[in-house]
Structure formats: structure tokens, C-alpha cells
Protein backbone atom coordinates (compact mmCIF):
# COMPACT_ATOMS: atom_id res chain seq x y z
CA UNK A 1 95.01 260.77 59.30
CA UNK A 2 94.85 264.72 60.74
CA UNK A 3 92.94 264.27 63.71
CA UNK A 4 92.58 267.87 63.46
CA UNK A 5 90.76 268.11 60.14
CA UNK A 6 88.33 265.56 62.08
CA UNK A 7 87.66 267.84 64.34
CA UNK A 8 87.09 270.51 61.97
CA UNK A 9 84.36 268.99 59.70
CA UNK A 10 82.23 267.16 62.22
CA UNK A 11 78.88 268.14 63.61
CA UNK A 12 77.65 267.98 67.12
CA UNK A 13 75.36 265.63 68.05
CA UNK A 14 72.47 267.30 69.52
CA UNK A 15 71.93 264.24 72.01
CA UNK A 16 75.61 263.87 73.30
CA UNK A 17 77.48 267.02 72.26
CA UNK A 18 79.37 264.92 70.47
CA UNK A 19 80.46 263.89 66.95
CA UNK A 20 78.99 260.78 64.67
CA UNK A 21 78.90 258.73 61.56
CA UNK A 22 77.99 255.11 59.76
CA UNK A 23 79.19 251.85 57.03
CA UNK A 24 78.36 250.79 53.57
CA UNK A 25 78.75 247.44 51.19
CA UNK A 26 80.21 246.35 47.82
CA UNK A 27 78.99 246.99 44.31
CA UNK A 28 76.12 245.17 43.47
CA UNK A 29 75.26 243.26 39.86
CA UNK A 30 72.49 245.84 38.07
CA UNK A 31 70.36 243.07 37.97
CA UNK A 32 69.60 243.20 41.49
CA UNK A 33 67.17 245.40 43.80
CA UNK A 34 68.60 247.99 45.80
CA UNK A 35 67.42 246.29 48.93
CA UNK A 36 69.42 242.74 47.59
CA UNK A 37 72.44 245.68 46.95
CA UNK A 38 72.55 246.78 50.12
CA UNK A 39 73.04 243.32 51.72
CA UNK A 40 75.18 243.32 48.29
CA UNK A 41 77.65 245.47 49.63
CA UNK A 42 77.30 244.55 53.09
CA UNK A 43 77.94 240.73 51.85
CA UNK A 44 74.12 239.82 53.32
CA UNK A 45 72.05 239.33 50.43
CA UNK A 46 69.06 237.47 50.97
CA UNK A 47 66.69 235.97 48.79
CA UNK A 48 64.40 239.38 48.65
CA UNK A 49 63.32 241.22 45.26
CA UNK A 50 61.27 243.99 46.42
CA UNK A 51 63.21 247.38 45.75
CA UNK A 52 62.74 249.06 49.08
CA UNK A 53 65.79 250.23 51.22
CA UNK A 54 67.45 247.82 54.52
CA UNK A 55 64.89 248.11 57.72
CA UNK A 56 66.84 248.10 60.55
CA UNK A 57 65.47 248.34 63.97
CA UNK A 58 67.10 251.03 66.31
CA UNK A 59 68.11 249.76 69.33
CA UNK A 60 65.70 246.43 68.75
CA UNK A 61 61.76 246.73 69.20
CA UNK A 62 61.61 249.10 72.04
CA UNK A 63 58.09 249.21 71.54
CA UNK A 64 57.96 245.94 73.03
CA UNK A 65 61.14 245.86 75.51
CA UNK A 66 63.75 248.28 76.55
CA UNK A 67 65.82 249.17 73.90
CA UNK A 68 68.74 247.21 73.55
CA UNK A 69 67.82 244.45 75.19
CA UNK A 70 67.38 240.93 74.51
CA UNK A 71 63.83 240.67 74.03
CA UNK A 72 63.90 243.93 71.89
CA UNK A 73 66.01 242.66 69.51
CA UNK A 74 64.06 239.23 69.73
CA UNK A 75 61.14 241.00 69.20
CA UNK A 76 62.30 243.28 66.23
CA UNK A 77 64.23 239.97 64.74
CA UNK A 78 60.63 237.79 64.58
CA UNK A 79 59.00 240.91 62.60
CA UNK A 80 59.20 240.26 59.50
CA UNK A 81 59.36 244.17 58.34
CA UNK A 82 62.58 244.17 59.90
CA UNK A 83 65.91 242.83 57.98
CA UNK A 84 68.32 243.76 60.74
CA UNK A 85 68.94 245.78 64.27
CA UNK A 86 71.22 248.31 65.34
CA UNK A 87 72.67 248.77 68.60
CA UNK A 88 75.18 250.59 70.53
CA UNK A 89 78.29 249.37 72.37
CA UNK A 90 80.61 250.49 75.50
CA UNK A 91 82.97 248.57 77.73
CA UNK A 92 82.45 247.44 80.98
CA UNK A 93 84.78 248.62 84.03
CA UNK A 94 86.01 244.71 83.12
CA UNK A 95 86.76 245.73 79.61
CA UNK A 96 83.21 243.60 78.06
CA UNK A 97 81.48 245.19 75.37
CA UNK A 98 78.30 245.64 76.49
CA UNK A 99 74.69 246.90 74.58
CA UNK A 100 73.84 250.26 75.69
CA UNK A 101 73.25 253.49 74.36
CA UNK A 102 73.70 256.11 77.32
CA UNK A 103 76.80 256.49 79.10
CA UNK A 104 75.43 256.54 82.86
CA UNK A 105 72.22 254.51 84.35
CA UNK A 106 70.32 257.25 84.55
CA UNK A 107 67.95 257.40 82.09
CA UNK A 108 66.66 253.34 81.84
CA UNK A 109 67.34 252.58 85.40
CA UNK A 110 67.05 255.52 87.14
CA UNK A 111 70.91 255.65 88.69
CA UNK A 112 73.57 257.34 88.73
CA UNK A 113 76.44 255.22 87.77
CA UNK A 114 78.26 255.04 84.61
CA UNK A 115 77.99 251.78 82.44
CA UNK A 116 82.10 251.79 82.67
CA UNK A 117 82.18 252.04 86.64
CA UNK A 118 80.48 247.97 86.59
CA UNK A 119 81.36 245.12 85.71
CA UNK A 120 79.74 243.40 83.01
CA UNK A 121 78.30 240.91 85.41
CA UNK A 122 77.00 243.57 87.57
CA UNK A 123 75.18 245.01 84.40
CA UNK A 124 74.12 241.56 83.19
CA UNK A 125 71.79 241.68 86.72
CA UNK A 126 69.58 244.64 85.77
CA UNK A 127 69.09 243.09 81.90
CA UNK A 128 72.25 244.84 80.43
CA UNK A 129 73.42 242.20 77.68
CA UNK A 130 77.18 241.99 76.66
CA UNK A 131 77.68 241.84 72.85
CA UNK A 132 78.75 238.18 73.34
CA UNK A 133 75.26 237.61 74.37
CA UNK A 134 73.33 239.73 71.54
CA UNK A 135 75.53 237.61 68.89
CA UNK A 136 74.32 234.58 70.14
CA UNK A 137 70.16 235.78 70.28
CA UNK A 138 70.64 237.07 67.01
CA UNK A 139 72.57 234.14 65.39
CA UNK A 140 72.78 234.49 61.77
CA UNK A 141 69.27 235.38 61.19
CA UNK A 142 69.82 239.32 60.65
CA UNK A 143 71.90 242.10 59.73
CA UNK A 144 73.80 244.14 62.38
CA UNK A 145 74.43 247.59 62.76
CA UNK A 146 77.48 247.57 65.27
CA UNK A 147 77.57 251.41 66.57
CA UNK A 148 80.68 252.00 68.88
CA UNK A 149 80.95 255.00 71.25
CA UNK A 150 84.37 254.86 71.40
CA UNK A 151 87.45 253.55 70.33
CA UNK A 152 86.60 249.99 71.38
CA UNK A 153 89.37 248.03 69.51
CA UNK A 154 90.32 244.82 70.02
CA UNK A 155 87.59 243.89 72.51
CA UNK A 156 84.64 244.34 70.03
CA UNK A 157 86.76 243.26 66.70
CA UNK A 158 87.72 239.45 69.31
CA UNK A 159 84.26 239.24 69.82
CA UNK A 160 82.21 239.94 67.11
CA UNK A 161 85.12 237.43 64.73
CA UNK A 162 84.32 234.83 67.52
CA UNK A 163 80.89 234.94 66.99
CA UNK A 164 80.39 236.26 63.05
CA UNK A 165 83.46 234.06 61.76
CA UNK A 166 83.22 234.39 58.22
CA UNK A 167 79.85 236.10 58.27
CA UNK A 168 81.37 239.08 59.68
CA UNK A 169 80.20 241.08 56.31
CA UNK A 170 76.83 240.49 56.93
CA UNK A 171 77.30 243.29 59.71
CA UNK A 172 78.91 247.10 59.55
CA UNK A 173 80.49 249.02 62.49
CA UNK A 174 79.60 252.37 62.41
CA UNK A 175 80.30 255.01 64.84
CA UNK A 176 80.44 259.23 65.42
CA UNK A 177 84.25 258.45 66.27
CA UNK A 178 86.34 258.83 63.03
CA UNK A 179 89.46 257.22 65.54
CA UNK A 180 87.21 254.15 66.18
CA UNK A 181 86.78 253.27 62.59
CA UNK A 182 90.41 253.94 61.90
CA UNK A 183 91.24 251.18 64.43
CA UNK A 184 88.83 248.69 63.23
CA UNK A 185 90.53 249.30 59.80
CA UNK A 186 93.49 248.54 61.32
CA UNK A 187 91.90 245.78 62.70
CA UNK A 188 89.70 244.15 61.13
CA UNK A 189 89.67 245.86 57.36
CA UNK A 190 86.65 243.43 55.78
CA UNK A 191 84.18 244.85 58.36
CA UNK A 192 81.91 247.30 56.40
CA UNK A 193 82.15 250.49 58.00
CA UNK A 194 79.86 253.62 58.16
CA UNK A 195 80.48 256.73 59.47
CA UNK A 196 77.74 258.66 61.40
CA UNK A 197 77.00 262.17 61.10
CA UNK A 198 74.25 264.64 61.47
CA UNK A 199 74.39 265.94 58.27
CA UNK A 200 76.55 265.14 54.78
CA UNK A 201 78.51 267.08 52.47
CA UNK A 202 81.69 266.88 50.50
CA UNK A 203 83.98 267.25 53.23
CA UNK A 204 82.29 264.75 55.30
CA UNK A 205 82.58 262.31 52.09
CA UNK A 206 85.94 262.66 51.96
CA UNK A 207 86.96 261.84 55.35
CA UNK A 208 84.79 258.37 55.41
CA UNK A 209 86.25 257.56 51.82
CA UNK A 210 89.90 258.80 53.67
CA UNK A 211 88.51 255.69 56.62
CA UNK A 212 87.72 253.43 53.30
CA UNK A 213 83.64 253.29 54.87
CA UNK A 214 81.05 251.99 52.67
CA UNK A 215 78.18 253.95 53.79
CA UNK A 216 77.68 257.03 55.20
CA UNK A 217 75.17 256.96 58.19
CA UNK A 218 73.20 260.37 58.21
CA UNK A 219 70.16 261.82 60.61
CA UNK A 220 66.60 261.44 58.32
CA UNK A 221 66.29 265.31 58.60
CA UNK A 222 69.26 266.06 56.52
CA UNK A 223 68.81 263.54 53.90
CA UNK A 224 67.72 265.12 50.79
CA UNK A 225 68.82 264.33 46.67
CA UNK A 226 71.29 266.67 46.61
CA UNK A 227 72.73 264.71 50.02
CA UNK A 228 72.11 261.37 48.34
CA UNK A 229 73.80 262.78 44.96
CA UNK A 230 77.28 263.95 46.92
CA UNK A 231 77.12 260.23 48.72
CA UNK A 232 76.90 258.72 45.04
CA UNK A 233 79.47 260.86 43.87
CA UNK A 234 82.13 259.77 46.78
CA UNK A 235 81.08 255.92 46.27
CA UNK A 236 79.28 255.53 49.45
CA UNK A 237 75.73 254.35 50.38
CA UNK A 238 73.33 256.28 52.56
CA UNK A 239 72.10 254.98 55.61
CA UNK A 240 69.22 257.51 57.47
CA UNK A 241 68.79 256.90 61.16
CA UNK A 242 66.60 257.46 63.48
CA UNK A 243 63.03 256.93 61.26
CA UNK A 244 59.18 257.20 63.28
CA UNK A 245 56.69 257.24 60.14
CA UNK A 246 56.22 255.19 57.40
CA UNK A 247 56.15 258.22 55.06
CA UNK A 248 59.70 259.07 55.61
CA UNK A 249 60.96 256.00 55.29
CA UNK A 250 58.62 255.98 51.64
CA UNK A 251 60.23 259.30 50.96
CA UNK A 252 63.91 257.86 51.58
CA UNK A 253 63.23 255.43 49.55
CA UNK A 254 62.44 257.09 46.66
CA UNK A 255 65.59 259.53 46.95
CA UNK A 256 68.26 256.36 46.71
CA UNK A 257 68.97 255.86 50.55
CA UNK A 258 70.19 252.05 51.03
CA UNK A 259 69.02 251.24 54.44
CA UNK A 260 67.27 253.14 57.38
CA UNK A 261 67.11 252.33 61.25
CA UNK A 262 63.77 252.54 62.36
CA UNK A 263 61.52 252.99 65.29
CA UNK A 264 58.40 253.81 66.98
CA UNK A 265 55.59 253.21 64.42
CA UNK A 266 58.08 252.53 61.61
CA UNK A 267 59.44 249.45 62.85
CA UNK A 268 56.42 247.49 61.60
CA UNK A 269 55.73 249.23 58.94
């Protein structure tokens, strides 16, 4: 794939500067909800009617616990508003995935280092978790949003068929990084994949149908029908992130998007 049409379509990320995008499932039997689709097409349907879209906390329940901890996603897990959790993942200096969002310290912890200048057992002291670790807390009792800020590989795709097995469609990679979904096509080409971006049209459709995605993961703010409609049109879900109030989830709802990750207020909504 042109690395250079990549480069031409995506949007910055207002938070990193960077570019972003998100997964989808398989089609589902009419008879079914849209939320039993979306696990559908994500192969995680669960025995749930109600025709609301995937609530997926962001990060875990930071409301409780630091994002992307343990005990957030423990405590977003045990609510039973929420049907899954997304979280982010780097590498260690040791070549671990770990769960965290930023690239440096700074922010949660208040230092300077970069989450790829320690080891993952230097990072496991101050409450960092490595995926192998979030896999295990989370079991097979939710869905997982898998969001990689790089080109992770092999590390991620070793760990997450170690501890999935053949549940690993009841989870999506998704990721700003078209090259990182590319790979985990290569990869591992029955993981769901969405590609994150800040806002959707027909030319970002066509490069996450070019990375065979399911789902198309899009900021709340630029999620409208006509968004929805293009989405539809390319054979890819919707996925809104990052969702505060109640009322815009409702609205999302309404409009056809598939699954949202939520926080703040929304999470127990």
C-alpha cells in the first residue's frame, strides 16, 4: 500500500500531532439487535436484546482509578453499563507491551521519562500493567478495544493469541497508524481491525477497506448521518470515541453508530 497516499488523507490528532483510526465485525443475521451485531461482527455476541450501540470504557473507569490501570478496568468491567474497555499499548525499553496512553511519565506520574526508556518491570513498580497482565484481569468477561501507537507487531499479536486463543474475535486492534494495521494483517488477519481517525469521508473509507478493517473508529464530534451513511456505503461499522454525556451517546445511537468508548459521566450511564 502507498504510504504516501496515507499520509495524504489523514488528519492530525489534536492531542499528539499525529494521525489515527479504529476496527469493525462480520455481518450480522437481521434478526438480531445492533448491539448483538456489533459483537456479531466482532465474533462477541452475548446474550443481550436491547438495540443500543457497544459501551466501551476508555481507558477503564478512570473515574475510579487511573486510567489504564488494573483497577480501572476492574472497575469499568463490574459495571454493568459497560460491555467492554479500550486501552492503549506501547513497548517497553524490554520490548513488553505495556497499557499506557502517553508516551513519557509526565502527565500520570509527574516524570520525565519515556514509557520506552524502562523496562517493563520498572513500569510494573509505579502500577503500569503489561498487556499480559490486563488479559488475565479481564479474562473472557469483556470486549477489548486493543489501540496500538505504533507498529507493535509480533509482540502484541504473541501475546494477545497467548491469552485470547480462539477468542481473539471477541477483541479489535485499532490504531491512528495505517502501517500498524497492515502488519497485524499480515499477522494475524482474523483480528477485527478499526482504523482511527478524527473525522470520516470517502477517502478515509477507502484506505481502511484497502487495510480490510471492519470498523472505522471516528472522534464523537464528527459523527453525523451523512458520516454514518459513507461508513455504510464502504461496509464498515462506526465506532465514536471519546463520549462524556449520556445524550451523545443517545444521539449516536440513533444515527447507526455500532459501539462508542465512553467516559466521565457516560461510563455509567
Amino acid at each position: 500500500m502507498d504510504r504516501g497516499r496515507w499520509e495524504y488523507i489523514l488528519v492530525r490528532n489534536p492531542d499528539r500531532g499525529t494521525s489515527r483510526l479504529t476496527p469493525k465485525t462480520e455481518e450480522p443475521d437481521e434478526s438480531t439487535s445492533r448491539r448483538e451485531a456489533g459483537y456479531q461482527r466482532s465474533g462477541a455476541v452475548r446474550h443481550v436484546t436491547e438495540a443500543r450501540p457497544l459501551r466501551l470504557a476508555h481507558r477503564g473507569d478512570h473515574r475510579r482509578a487511573p486510567e489504564n490501570t488494573i483497577a480501572a478496568f476492574d472497575a469499568a468491567i463490574a459495571n454493568p453499563a459497560c460491555d467492554g474497555i479500550e486501552f492503549d499499548v506501547r513497548l517497553s525499553s524490554d520490548g513488553v507491551p505495556v497499557v499506557y496512553h502517553d508516551p513519557d511519565l509526565l502527565r500520570i506520574h509527574g516524570r520525565p521519562e519515556r514509557v520506552d526508556e524502562l523496562t517493563a518491570a520498572a513500569l510494573q513498580e509505579i502500577g503500569v500493567p503489561s498487556l499480559q497482565e490486563v488479559l488475565a484481569a479481564a479474562g473472557r468477561r469483556a470486549f477489548l478495544d486493543v489501540e496500538l501507537k505504533a507498529d507493535l507487531g509480533s509482540a502484541v499479536v504473541e501475546v494477545m493469541v497467548a491469552g485470547r486463543g480462539p477468542d481473539l474475535d471477541r477483541s479489535a486492534v485499532s490504531s491512528f497508524e495505517p502501517e500498524a494495521l497492515e502488519a497485524i494483517a499480515r499477522l494475524a488477519p482474523r483480528w477485527p481491525r478499526w482504523l482511527v481517525a478524527n473525522q470520516l469521508d470517502s477517502v478515509v473509507a477507502a484506505v481502511a477497506k484497502d487495510l480490510r478493517c471492519t470498523a472505522v473508529a471516528i472522534h464523537w464530534q464528527s459523527i453525523d448521518p451523512g458520516a454514518v451513511r459513507v461508513a455504510k456505503a464502504a461496509d464498515l461499522e462506526v465506532v465514536a470515541w471519546p463520549v462524556r454525556q449520556r445524550p451523545t451517546y443517545d444521539r449516536l445511537a440513533r444515527i447507526g453508530v455500532s459501539a462508542v468508548c465512553v467516559t466521565g459521566a457516560a461510563v455509567a450511564a
